[in-house]
Protein backbone atom coordinates (compact mmCIF):
# COMPACT_ATOMS: atom_id res chain seq x y z
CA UNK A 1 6.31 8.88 7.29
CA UNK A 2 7.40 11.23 10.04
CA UNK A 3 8.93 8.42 11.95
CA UNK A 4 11.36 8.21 8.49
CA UNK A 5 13.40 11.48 9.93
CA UNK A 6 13.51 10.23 13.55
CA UNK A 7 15.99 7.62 15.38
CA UNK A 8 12.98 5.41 14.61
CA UNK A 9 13.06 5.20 11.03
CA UNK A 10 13.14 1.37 10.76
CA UNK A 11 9.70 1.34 12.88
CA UNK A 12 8.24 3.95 10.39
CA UNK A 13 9.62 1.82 7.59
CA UNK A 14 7.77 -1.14 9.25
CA UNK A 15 4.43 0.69 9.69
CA UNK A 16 4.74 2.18 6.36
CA UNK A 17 5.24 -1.63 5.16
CA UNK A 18 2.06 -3.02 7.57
CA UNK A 19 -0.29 -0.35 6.61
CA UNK A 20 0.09 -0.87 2.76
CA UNK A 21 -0.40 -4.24 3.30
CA UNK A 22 -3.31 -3.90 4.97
CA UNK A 23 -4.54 -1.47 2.66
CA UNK A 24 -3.77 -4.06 -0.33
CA UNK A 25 -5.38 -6.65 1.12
CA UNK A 26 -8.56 -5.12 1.92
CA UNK A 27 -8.65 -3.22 -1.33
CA UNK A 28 -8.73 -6.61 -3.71
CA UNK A 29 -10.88 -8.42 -0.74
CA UNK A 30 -13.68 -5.39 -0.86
CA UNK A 31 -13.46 -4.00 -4.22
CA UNK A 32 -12.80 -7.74 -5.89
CA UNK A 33 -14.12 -10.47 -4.08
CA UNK A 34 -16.25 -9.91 -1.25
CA UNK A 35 -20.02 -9.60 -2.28
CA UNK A 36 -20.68 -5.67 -1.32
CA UNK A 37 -21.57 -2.65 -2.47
CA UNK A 38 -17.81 -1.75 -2.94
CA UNK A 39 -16.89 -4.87 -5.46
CA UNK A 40 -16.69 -3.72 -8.58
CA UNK A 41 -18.91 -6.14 -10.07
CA UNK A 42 -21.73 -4.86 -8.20
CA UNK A 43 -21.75 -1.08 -10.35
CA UNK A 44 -23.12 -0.28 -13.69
CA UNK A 45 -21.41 1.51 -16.63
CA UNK A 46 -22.01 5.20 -16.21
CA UNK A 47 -19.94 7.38 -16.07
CA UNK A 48 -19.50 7.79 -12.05
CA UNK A 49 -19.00 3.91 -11.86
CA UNK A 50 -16.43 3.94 -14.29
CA UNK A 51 -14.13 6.69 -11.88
CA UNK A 52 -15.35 4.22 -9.16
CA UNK A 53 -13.78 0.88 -10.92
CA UNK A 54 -10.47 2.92 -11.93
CA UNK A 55 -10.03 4.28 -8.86
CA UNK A 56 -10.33 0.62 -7.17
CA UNK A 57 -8.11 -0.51 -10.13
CA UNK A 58 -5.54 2.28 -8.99
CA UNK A 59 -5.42 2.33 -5.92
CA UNK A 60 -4.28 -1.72 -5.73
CA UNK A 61 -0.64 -1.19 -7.84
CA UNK A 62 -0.21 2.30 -5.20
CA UNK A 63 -0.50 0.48 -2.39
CA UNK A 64 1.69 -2.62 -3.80
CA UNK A 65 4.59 0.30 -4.69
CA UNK A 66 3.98 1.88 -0.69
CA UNK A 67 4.60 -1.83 0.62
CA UNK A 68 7.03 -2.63 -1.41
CA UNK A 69 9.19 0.78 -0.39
CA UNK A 70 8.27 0.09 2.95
CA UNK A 71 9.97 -2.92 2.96
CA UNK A 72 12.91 -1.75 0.60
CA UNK A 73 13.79 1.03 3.44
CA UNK A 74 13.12 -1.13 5.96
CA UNK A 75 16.53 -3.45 4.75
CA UNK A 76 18.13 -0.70 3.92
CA UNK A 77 17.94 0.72 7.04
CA UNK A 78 18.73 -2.19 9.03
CA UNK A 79 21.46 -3.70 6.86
CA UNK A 80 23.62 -1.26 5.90
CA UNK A 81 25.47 -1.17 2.34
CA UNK A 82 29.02 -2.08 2.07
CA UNK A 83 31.34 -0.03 3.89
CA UNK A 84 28.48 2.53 5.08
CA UNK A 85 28.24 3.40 8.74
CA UNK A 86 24.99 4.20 10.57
């Protein structure tokens, strides 16, 4: 996010984009399919498993917003609106 404040901004937009991606995708592969300790599937119903699950459950639509404002700065910093300069 520092990069965001820099002449770089559309590489921190980028790695903001990459690393919420990455962070999606292995949050439904680990906590949803894959057979590990971490799926979900794999916990019982107390009360420290249920945190767990929500938590997993969470943390998959905050990492879709990061991506998705990652990207979003990302065009607007390299396409600029109508009649803005850079």
């Amino acid at each position: 996010m520092a990069l965001y404040w820099t002449p770089f901004r559309s590489a921190g937009a980028l790695t903001l984009m990459a690393s919420m991606f990455a962070a999606l995708v292995f949050g439904v592969y680990f906590h949803f399919v894959a057979k590990t300790p971490d799926n979900i599937s794999h916990h019982n119903v107390d009360f420290d498993d249920k945190i767990f699950m929500a938590t997993a459950a969470i943390l998959l639509p905050a990492a879709a917003v990061g991506m998705v404002f990652g990207w979003w700065s990302w065009r607007r910093f390299e396409v600029p609106l109508d009649g803005e300069t850079v």
